[in-house]
C-alpha atoms as a PDB file:
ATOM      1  CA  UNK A   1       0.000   0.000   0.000  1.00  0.00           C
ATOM      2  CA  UNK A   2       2.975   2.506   0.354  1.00  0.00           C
ATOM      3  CA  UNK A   3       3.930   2.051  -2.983  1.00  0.00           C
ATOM      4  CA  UNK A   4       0.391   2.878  -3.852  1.00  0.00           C
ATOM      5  CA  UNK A   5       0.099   5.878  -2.028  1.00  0.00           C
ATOM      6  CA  UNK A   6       3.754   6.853  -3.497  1.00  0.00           C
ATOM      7  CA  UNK A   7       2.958   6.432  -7.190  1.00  0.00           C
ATOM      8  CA  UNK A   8       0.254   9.473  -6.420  1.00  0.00           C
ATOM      9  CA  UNK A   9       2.225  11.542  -4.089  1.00  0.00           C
ATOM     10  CA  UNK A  10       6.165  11.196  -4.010  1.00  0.00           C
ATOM     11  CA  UNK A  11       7.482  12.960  -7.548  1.00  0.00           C
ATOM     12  CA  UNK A  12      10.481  10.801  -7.798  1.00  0.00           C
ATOM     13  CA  UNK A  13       8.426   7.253  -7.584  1.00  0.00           C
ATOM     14  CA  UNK A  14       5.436   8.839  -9.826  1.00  0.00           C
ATOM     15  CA  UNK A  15       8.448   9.616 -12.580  1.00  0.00           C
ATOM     16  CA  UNK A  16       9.491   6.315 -12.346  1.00  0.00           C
ATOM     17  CA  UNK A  17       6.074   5.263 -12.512  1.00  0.00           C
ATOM     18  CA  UNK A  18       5.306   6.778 -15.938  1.00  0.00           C
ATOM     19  CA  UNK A  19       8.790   5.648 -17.154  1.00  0.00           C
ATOM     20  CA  UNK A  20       7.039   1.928 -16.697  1.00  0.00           C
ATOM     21  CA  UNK A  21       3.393   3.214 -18.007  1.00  0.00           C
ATOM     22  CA  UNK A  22       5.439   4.693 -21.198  1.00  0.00           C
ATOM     23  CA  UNK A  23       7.127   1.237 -22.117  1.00  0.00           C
ATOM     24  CA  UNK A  24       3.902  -0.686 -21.551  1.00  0.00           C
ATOM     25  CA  UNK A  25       4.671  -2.667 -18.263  1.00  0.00           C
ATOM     26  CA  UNK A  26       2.419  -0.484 -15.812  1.00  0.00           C
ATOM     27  CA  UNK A  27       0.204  -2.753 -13.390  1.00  0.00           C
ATOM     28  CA  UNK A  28       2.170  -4.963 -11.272  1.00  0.00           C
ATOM     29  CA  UNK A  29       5.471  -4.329 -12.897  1.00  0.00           C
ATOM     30  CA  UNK A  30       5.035  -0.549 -11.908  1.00  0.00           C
ATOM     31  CA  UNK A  31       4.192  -1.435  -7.966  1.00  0.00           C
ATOM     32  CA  UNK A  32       6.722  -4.047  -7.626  1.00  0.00           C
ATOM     33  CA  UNK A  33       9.550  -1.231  -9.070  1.00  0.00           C
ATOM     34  CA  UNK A  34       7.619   1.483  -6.911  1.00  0.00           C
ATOM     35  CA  UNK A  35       8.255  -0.969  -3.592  1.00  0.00           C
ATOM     36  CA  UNK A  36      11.569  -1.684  -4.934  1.00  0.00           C
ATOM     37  CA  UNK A  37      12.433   2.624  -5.377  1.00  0.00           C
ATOM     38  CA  UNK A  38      11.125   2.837  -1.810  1.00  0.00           C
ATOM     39  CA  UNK A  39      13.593   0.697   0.175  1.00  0.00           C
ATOM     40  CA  UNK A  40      16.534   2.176  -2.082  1.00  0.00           C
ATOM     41  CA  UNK A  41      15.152   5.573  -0.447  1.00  0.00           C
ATOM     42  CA  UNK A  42      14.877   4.337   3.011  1.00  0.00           C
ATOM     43  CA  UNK A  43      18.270   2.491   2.907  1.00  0.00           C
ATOM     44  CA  UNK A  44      19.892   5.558   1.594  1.00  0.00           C
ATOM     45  CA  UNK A  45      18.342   7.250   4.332  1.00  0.00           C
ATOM     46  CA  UNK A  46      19.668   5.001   6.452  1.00  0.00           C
ATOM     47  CA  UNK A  47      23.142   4.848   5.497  1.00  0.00           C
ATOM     48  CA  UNK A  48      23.697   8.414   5.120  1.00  0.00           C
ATOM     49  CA  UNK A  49      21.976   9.475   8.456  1.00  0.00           C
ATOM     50  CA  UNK A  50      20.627  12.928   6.211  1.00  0.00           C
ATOM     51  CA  UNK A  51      17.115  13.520   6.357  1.00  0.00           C
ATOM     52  CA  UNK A  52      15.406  13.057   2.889  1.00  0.00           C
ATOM     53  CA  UNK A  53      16.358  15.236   0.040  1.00  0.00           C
ATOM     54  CA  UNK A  54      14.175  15.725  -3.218  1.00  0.00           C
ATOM     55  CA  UNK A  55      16.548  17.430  -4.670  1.00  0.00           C
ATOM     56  CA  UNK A  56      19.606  14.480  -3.926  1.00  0.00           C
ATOM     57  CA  UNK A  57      17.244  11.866  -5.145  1.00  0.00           C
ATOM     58  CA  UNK A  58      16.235  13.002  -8.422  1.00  0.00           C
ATOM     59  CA  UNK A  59      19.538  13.864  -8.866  1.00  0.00           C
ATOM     60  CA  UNK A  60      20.612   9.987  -8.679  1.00  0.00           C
ATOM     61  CA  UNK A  61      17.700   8.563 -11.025  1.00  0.00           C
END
């Protein structure tokens, strides 16, 4: 449900999003690669101890 709520709200997993809708493989595909972009975030996150940065983020997809 995250990745749900993501695809609507969070710019960097709706981009990603219509990269999948654009080469056909929305649906499943799209929320699986949505969950997938989520944990990358977090575990950056994580790792770099630096609150969440739009700006960083697009900047690495």
């Amino acid at each position: 449900m995250p990745a749900l709520s993501s695809i609507t709200y969070n710019p960097i997993i709706k981009s990603q999003w219509e990269r999948w809708v654009k080469r056909n493989k929305g649906g499943k595909v799209g929320v699986c690669a949505a969950m997938r972009k989520l944990l990358q975030l977090a575990y950056g996150v994580l790792k770099s101890g630096l609150p969440f940065d739009t700006k960083i983020a697009l900047a690495k997809t």
